[in-house]
N, C-alpha and C. Protein backbone atom coordinates (compact mmCIF):
# COMPACT_ATOMS: atom_id res chain seq x y z
N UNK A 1 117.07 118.81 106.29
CA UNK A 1 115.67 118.36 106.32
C UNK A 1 114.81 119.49 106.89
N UNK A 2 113.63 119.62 106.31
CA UNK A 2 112.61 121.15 106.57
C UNK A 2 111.49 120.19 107.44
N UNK A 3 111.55 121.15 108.53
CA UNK A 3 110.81 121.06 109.91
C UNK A 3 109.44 119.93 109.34
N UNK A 4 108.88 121.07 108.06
CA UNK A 4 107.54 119.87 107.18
C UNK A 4 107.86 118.70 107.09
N UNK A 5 108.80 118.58 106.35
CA UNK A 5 109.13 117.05 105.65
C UNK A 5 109.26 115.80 107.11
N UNK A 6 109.73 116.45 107.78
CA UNK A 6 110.30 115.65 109.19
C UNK A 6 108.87 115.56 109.72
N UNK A 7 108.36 116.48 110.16
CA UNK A 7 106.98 116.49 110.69
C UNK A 7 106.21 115.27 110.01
N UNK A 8 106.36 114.93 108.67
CA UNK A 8 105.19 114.54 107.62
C UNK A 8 106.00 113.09 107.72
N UNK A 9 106.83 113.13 108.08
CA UNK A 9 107.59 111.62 107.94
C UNK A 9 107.44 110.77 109.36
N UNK A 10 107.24 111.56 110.55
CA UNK A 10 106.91 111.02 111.56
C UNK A 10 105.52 110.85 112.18
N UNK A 11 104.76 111.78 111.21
CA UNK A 11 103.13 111.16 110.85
C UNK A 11 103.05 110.25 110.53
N UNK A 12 103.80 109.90 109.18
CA UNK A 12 103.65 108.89 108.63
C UNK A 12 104.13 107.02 109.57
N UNK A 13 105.25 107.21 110.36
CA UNK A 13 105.75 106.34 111.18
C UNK A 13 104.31 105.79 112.49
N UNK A 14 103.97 106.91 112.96
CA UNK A 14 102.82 107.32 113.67
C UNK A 14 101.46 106.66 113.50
N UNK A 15 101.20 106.87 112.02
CA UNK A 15 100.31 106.53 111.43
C UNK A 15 100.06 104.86 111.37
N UNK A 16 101.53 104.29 110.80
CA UNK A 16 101.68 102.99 110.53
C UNK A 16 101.47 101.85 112.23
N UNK A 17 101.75 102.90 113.26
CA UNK A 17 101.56 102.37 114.68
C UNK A 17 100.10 102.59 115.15
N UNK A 18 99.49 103.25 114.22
CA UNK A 18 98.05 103.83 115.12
C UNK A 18 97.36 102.53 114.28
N UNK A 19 97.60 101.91 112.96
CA UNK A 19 96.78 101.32 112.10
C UNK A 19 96.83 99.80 112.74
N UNK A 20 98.19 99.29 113.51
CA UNK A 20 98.22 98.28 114.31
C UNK A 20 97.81 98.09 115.37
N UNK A 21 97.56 99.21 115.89
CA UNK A 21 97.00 99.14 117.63
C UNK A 21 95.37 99.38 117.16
N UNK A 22 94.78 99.28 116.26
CA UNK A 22 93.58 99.76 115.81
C UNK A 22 92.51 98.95 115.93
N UNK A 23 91.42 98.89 116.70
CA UNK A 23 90.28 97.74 116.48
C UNK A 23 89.11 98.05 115.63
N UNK A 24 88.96 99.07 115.27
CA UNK A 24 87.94 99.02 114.18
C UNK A 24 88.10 99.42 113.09
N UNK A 25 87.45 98.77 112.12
CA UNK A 25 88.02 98.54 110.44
C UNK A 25 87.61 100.27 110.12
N UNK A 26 86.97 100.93 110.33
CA UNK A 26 86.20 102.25 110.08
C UNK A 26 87.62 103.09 110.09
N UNK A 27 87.83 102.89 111.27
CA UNK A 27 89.11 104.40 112.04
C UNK A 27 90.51 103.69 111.39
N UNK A 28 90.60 102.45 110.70
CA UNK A 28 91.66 102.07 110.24
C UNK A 28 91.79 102.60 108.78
N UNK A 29 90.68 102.51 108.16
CA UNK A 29 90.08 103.33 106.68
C UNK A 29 90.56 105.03 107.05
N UNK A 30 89.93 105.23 108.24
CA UNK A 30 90.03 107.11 108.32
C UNK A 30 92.20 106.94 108.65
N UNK A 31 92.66 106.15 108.89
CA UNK A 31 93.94 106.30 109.19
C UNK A 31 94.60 106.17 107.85
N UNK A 32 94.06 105.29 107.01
CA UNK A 32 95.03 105.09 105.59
C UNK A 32 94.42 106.41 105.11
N UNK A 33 93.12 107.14 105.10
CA UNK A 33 93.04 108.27 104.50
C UNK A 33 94.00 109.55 104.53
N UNK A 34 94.29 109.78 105.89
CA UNK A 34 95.10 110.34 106.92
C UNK A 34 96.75 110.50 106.36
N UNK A 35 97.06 108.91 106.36
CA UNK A 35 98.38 108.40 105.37
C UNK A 35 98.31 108.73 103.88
N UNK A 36 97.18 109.42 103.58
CA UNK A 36 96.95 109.28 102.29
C UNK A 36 97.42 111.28 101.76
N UNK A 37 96.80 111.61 102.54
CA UNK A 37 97.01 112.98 102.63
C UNK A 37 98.74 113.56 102.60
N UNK A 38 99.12 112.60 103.70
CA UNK A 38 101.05 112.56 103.84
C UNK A 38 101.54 112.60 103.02
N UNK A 39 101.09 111.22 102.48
CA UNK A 39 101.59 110.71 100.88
C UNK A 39 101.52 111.66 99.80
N UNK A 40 100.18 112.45 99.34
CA UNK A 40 99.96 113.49 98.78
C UNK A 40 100.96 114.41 98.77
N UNK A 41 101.02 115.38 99.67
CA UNK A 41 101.95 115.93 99.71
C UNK A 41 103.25 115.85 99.88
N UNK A 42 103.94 114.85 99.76
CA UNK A 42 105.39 113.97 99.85
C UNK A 42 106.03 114.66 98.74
N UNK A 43 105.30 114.74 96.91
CA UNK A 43 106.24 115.41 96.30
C UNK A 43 106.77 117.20 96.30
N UNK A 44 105.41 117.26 97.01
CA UNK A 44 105.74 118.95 97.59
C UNK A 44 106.87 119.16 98.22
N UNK A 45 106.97 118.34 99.45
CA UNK A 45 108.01 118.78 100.46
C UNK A 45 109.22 117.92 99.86
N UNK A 46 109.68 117.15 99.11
CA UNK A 46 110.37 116.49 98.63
C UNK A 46 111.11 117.27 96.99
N UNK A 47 110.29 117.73 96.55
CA UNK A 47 110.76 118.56 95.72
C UNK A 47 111.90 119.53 95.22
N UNK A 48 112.59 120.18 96.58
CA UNK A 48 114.20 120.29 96.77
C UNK A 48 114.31 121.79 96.03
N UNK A 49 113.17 122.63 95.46
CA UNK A 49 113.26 123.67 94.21
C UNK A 49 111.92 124.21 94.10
N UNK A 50 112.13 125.51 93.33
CA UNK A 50 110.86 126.14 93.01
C UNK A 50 109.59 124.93 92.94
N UNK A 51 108.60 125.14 92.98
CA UNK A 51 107.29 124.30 92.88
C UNK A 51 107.14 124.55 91.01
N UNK A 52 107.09 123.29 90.50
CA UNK A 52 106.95 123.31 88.80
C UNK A 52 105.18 122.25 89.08
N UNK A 53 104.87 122.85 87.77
CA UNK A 53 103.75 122.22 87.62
C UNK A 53 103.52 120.57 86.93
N UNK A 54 104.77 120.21 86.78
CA UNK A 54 104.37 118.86 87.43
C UNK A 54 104.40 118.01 88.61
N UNK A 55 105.32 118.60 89.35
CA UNK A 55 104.53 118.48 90.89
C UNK A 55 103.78 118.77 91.22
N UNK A 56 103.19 120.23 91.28
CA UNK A 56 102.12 119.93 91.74
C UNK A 56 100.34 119.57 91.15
N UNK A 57 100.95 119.13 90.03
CA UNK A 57 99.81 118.32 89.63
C UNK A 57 99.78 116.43 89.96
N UNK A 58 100.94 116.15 90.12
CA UNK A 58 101.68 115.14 90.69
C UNK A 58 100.86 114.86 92.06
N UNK A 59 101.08 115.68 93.25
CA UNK A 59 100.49 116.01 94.44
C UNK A 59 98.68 115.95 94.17
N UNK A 60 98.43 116.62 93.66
CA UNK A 60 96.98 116.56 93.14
C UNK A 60 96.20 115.37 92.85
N UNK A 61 97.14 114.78 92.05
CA UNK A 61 96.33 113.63 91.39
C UNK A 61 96.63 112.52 92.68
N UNK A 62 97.82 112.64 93.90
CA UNK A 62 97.90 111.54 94.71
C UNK A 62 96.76 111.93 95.93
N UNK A 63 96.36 112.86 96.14
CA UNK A 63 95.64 113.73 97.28
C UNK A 63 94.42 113.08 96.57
N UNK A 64 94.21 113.07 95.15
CA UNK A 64 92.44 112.57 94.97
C UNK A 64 92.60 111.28 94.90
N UNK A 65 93.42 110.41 94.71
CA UNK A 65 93.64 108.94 94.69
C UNK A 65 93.59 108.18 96.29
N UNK A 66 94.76 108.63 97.28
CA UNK A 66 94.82 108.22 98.19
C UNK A 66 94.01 108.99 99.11
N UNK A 67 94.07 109.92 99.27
CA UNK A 67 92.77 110.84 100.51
C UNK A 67 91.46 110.70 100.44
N UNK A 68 90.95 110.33 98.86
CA UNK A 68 89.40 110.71 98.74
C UNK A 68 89.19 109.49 97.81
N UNK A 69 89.44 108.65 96.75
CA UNK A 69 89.22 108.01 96.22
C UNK A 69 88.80 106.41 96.91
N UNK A 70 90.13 106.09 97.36
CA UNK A 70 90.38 104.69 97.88
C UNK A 70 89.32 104.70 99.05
N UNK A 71 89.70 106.11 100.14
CA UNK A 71 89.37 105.78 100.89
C UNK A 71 87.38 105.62 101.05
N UNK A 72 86.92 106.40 99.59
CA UNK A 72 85.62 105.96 99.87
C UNK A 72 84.88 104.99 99.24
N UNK A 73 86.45 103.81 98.14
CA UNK A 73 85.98 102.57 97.73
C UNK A 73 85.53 101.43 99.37
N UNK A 74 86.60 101.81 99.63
CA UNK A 74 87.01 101.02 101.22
C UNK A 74 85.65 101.23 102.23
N UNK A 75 85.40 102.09 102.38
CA UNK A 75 84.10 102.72 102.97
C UNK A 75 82.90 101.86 102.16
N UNK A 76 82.76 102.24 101.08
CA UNK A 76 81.36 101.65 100.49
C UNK A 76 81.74 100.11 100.24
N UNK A 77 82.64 99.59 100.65
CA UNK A 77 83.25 97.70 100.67
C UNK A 77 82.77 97.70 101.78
N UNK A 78 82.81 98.67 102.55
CA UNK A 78 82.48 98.63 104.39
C UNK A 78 80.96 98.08 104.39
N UNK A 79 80.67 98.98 104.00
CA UNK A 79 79.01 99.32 104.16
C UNK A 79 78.17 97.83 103.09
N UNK A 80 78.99 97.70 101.64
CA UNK A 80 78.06 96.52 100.97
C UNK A 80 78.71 95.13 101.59
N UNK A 81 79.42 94.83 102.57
CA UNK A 81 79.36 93.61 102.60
C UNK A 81 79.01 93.01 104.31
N UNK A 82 78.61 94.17 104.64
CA UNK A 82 77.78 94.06 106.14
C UNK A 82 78.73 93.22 107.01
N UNK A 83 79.78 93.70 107.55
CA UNK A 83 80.35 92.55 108.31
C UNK A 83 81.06 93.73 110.03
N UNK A 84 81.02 93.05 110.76
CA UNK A 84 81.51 92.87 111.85
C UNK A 84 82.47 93.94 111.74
N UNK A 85 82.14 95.34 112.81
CA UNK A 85 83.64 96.33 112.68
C UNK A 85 84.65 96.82 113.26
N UNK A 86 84.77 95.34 114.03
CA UNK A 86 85.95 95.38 114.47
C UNK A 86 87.39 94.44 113.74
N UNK A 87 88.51 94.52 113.58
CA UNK A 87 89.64 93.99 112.55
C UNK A 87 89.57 92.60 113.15
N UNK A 88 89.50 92.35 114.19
CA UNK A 88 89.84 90.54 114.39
C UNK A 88 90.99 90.11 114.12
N UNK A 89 91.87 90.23 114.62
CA UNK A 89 93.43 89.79 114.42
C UNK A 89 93.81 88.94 114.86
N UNK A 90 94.80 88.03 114.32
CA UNK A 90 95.31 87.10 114.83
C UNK A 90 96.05 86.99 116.05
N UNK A 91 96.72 87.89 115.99
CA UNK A 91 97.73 88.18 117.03
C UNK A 91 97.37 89.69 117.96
N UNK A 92 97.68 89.77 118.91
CA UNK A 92 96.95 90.84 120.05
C UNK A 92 97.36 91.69 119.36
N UNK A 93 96.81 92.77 119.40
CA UNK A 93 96.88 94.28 118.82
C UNK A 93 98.08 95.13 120.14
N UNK A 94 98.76 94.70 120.89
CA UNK A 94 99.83 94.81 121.63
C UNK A 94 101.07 94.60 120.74
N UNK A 95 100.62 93.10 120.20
CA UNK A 95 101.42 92.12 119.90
C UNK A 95 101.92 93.10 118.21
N UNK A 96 100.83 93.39 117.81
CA UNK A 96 101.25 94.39 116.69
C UNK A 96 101.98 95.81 116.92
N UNK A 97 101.89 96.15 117.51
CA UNK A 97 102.34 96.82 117.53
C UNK A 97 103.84 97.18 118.26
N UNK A 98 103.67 96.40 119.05
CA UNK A 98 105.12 95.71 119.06
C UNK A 98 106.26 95.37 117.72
N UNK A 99 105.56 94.54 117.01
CA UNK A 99 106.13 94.09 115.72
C UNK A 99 106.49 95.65 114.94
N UNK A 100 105.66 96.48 115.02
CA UNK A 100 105.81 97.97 114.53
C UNK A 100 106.91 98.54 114.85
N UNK A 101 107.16 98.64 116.40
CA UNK A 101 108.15 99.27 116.69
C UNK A 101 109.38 98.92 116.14
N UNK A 102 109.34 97.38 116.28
CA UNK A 102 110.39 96.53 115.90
C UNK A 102 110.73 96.82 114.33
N UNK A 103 109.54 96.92 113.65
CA UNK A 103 109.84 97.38 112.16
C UNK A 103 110.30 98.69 111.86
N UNK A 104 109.97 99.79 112.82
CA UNK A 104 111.12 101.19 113.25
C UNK A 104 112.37 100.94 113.34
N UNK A 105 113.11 100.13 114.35
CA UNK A 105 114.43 100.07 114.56
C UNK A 105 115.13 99.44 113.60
N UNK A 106 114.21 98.15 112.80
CA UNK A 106 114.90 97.76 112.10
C UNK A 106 115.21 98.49 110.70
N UNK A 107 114.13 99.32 110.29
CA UNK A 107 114.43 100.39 109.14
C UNK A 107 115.29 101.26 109.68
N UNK A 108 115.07 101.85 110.91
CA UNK A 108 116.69 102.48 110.96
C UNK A 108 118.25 102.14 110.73
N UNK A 109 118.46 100.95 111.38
CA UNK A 109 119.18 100.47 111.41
C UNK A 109 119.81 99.69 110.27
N UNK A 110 118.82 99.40 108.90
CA UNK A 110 119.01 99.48 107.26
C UNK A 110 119.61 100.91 106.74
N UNK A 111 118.93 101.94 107.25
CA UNK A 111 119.52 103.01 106.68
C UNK A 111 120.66 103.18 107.03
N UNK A 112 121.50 103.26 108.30
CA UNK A 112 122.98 102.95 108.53
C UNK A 112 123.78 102.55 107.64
N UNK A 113 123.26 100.98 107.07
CA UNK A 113 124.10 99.65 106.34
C UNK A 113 123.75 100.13 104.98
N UNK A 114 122.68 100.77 104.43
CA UNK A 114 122.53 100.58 103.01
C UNK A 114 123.43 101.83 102.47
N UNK A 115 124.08 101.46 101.12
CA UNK A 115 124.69 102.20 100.07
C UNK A 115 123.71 103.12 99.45
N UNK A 116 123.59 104.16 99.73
CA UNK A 116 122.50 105.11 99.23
C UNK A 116 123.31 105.72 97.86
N UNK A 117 122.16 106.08 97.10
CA UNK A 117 122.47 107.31 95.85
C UNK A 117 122.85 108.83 96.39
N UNK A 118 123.38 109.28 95.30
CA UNK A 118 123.86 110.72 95.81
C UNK A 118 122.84 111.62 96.28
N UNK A 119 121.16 111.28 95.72
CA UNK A 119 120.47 111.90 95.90
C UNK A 119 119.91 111.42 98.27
N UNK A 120 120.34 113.10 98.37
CA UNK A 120 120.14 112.80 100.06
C UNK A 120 119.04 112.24 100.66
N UNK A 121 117.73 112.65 99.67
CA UNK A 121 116.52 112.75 99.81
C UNK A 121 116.31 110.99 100.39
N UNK A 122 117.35 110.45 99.65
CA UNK A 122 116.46 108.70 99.47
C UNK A 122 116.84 108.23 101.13
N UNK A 123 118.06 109.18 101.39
CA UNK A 123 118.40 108.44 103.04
C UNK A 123 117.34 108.99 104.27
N UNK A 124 117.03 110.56 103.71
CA UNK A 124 115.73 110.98 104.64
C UNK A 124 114.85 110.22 104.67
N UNK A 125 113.88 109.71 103.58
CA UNK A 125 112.60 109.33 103.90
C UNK A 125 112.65 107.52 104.16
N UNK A 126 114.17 107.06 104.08
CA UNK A 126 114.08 105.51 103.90
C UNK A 126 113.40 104.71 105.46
N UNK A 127 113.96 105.16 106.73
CA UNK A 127 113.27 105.18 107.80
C UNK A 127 111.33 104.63 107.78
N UNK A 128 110.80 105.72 107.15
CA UNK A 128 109.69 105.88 106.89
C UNK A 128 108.88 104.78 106.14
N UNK A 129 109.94 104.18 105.06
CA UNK A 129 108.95 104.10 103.88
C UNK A 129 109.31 102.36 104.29
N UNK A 130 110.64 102.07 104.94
CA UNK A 130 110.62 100.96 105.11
C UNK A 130 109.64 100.26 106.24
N UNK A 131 109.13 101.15 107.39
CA UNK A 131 108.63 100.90 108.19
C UNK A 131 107.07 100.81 107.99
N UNK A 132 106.81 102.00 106.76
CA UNK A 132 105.19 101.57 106.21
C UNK A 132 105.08 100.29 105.45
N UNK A 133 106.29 99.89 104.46
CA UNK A 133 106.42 98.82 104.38
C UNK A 133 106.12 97.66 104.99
N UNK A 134 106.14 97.53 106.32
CA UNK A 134 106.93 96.29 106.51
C UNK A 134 105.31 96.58 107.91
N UNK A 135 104.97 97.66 108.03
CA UNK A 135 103.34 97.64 108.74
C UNK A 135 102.50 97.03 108.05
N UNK A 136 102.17 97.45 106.25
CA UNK A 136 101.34 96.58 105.60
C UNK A 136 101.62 95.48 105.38
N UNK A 137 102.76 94.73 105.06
CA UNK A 137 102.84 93.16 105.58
C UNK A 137 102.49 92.52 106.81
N UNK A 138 102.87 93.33 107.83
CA UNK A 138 102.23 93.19 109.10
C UNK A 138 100.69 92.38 109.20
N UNK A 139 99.80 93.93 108.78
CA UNK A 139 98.27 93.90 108.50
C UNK A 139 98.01 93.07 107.51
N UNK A 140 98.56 92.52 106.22
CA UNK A 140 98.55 91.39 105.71
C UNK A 140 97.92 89.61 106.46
N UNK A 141 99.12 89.74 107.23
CA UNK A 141 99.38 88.60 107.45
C UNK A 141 98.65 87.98 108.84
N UNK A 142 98.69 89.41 110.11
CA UNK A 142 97.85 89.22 110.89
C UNK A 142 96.54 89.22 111.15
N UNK A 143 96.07 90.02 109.87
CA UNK A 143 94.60 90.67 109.98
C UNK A 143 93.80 89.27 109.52
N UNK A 144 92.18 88.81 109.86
CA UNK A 144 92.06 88.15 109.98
C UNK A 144 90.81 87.85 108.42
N UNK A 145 90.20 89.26 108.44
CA UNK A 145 89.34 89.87 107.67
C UNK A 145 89.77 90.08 106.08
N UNK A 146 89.55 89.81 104.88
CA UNK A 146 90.17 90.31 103.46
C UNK A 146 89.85 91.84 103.87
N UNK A 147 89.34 92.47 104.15
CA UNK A 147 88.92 94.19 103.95
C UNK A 147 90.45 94.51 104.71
N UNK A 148 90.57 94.53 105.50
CA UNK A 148 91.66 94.50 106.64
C UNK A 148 93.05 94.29 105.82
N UNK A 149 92.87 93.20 105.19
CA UNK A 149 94.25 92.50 104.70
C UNK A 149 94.43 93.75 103.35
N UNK A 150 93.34 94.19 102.86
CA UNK A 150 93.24 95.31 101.82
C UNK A 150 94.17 96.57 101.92
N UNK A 151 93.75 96.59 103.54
CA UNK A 151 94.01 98.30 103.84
C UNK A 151 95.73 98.01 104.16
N UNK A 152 95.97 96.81 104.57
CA UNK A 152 97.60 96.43 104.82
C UNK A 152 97.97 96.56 103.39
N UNK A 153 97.61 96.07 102.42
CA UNK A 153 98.54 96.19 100.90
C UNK A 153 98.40 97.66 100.21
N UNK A 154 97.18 98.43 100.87
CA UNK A 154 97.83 100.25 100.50
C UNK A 154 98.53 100.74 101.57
N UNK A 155 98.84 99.89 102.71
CA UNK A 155 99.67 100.76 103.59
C UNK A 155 101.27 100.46 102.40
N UNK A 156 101.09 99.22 102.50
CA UNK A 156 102.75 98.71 102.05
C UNK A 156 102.87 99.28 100.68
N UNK A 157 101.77 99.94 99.47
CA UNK A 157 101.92 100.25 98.40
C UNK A 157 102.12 101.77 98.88
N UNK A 158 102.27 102.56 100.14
CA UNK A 158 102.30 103.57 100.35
C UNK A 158 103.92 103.95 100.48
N UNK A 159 104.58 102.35 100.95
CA UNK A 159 105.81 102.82 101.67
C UNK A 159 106.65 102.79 100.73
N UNK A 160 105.93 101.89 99.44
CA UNK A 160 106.83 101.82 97.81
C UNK A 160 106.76 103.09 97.69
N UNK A 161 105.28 103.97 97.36
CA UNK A 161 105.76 105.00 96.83
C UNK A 161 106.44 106.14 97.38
N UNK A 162 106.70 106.12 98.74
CA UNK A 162 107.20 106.58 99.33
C UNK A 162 109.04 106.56 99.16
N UNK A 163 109.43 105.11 98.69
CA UNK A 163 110.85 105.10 98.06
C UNK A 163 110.74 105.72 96.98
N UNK A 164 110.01 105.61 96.19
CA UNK A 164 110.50 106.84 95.10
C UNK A 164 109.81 108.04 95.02
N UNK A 165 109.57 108.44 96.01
CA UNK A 165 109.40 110.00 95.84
C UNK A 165 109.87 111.38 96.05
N UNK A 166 111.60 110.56 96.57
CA UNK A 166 112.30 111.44 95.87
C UNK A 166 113.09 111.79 94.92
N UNK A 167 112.16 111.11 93.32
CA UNK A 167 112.68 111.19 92.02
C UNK A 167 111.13 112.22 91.43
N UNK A 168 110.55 112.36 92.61
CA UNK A 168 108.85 113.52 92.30
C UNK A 168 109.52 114.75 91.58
N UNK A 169 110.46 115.44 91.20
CA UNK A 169 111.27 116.66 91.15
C UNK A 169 112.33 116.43 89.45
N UNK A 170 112.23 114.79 89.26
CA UNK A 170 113.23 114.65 88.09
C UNK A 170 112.51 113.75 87.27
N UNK A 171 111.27 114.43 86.67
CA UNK A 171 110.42 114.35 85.41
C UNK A 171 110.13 112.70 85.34
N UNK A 172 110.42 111.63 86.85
CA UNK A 172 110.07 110.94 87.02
C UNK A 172 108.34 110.26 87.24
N UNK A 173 107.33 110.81 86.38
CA UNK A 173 105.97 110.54 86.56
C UNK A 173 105.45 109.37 86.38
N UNK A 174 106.27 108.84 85.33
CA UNK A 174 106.08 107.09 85.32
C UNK A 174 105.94 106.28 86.79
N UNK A 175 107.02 106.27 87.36
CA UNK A 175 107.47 105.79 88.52
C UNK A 175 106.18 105.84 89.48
N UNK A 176 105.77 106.94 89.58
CA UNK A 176 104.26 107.35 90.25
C UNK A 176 103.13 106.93 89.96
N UNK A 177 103.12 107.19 88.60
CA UNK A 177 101.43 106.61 87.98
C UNK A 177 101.61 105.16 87.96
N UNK A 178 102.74 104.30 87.49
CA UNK A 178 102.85 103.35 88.19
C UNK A 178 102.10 102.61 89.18
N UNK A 179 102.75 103.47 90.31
CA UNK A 179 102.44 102.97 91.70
C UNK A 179 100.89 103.00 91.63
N UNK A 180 100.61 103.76 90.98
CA UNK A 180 99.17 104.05 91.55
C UNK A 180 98.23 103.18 90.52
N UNK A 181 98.78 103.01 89.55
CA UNK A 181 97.70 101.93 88.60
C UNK A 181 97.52 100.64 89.39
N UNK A 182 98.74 99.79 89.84
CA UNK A 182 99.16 99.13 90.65
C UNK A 182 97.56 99.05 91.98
N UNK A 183 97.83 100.08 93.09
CA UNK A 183 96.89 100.36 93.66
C UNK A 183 95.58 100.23 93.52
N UNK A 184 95.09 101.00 92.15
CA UNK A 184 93.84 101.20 91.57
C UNK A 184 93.34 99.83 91.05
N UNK A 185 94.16 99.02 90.11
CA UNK A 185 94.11 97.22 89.73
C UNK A 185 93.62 96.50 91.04
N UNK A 186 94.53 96.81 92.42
CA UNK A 186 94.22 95.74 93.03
C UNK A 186 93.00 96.15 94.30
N UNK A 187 93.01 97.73 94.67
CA UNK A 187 91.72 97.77 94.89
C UNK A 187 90.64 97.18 93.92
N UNK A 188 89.88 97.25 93.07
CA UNK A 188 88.91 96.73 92.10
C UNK A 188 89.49 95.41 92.03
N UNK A 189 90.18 94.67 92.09
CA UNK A 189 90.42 93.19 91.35
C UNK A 189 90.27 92.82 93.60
N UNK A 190 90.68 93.05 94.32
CA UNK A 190 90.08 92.87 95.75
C UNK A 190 88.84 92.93 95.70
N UNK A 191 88.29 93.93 95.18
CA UNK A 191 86.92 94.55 95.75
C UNK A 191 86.08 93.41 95.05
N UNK A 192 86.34 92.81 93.56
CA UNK A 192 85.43 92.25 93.45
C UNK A 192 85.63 90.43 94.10
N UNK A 193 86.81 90.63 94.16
CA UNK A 193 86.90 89.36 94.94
C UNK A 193 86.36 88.79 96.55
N UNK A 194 86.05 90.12 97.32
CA UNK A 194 85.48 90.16 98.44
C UNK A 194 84.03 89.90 98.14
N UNK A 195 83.25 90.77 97.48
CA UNK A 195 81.92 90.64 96.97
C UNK A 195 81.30 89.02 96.59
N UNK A 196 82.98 88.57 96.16
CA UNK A 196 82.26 86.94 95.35
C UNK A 196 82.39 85.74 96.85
N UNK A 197 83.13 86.10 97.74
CA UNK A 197 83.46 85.65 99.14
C UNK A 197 82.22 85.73 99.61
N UNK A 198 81.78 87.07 100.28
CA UNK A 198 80.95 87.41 100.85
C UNK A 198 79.87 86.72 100.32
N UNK A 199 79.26 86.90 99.39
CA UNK A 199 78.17 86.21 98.73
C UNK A 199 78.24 84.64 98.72
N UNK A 200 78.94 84.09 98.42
CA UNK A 200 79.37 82.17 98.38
C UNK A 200 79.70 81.88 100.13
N UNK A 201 80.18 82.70 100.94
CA UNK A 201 80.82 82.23 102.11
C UNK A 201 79.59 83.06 103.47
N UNK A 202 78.88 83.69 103.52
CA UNK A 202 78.55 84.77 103.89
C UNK A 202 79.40 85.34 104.80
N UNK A 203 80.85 85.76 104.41
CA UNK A 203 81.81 85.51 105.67
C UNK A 203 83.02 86.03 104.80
N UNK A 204 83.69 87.06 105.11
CA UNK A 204 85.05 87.57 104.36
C UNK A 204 86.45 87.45 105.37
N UNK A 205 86.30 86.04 105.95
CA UNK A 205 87.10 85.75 107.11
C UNK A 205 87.53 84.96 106.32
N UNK A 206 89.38 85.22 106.16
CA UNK A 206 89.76 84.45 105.23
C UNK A 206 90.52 83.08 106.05
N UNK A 207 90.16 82.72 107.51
CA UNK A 207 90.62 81.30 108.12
C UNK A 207 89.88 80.56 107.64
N UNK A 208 88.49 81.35 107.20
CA UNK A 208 87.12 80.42 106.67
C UNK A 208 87.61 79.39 105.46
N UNK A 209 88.49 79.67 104.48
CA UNK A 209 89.02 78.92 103.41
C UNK A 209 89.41 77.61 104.03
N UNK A 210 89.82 77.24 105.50
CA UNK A 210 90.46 76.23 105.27
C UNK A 210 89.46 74.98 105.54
N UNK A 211 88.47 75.22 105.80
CA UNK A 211 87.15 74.36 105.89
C UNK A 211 86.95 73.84 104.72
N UNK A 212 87.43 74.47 103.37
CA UNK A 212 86.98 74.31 102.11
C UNK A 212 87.20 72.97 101.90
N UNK A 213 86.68 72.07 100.73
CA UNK A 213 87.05 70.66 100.71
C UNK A 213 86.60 70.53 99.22
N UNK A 214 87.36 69.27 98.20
CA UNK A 214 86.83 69.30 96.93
C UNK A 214 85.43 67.97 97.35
């Protein structure tokens, strides 16, 4: 494992703990950006061989998707639906992050037990990708806000692509664009679903639903 890759993988662990201990929706946006950048460069340092130009056009297209794209849909969701900027969580932001750590040991402790492929790469980054995983379910489920619950389903769509990115090197591009159509669908199919909340509810607090009545 190269000093980078290790470095970029314990950002990434880092990252998934800074986004739980986090109280404002703003610096939680600048943190998935942050994660976004990691992610970017994942098929670089993952790559195992000369740099070919479909990596790094690969890298390119994830650096403008996750670093600069999302993060300034998320931003301008910030700004048009005027709400409150702090996350509001269900559970103490202690209490999350707690659950974080806990989602560290327990991805370690998968990588031990699981039957890996020959390829080494998948046992390096599994640590990582299970633990971003299992942060955006986290932020899912605790967060109290839909914007919030947003930024939890690109953390957890981060830690997918993060399992396969070390097939970035074996003309695997499907697998990627994939992930990212995926992403791109449910940002916009969220975004407009917040907008129709906000407007009918004046309120993107999704406990607010259970008031609802026919």
């Amino acid at each position: 494992m190269t000093f980078w890759l290790e470095a970029a993988l314990i950002a990434t662990m880092l990252t998934d703990l800074a986004l739980l201990g986090t109280g404002r929706i703003a610096r939680c946006i600048r943190l998935v950006c942050l994660q976004g950048v990691v992610m970017g460069l994942m098929p670089l340092l993952l790559a195992g061989g000369p740099l070919t130009l479909h990596v790094a056009l690969l890298s390119l297209a994830f650096l403008a998707v996750k670093a600069v794209a999302l993060p300034w849909l998320l931003f301008r969701s910030l700004k048009k639906v005027h709400v409150r900027a702090w996350v509001e969580p269900y559970i103490s932001y202690n209490l999350s992050v707690l659950a974080g750590v806990c989602a560290i040991l327990f991805a370690l402790w998968l990588q031990s037990r699981l039957l890996l492929p020959a390829n080494a790469l998948f046992g390096v980054v599994i640590p990582a990708a299970f633990t971003t995983i299992m942060a955006g379910l986290i932020m899912v489920v605790t967060r109290r806000k839909a914007l919030t619950q947003i930024i939890g389903y690109l953390v957890a769509e981060n830690g997918i692509y993060l399992l396969g990115a070390p097939l970035a090197g074996h003309d695997a591009m499907w697998l990627e664009l994939s992930i990212l159509l995926d992403v791109f669908v449910g940002v916009f199919v969220m975004g407009i679903a917040i907008h129709h909340i906000n407007r009918a509810f004046d309120s993107i607090d999704v406990d607010r639903f259970a008031a609802l009545r026919d």
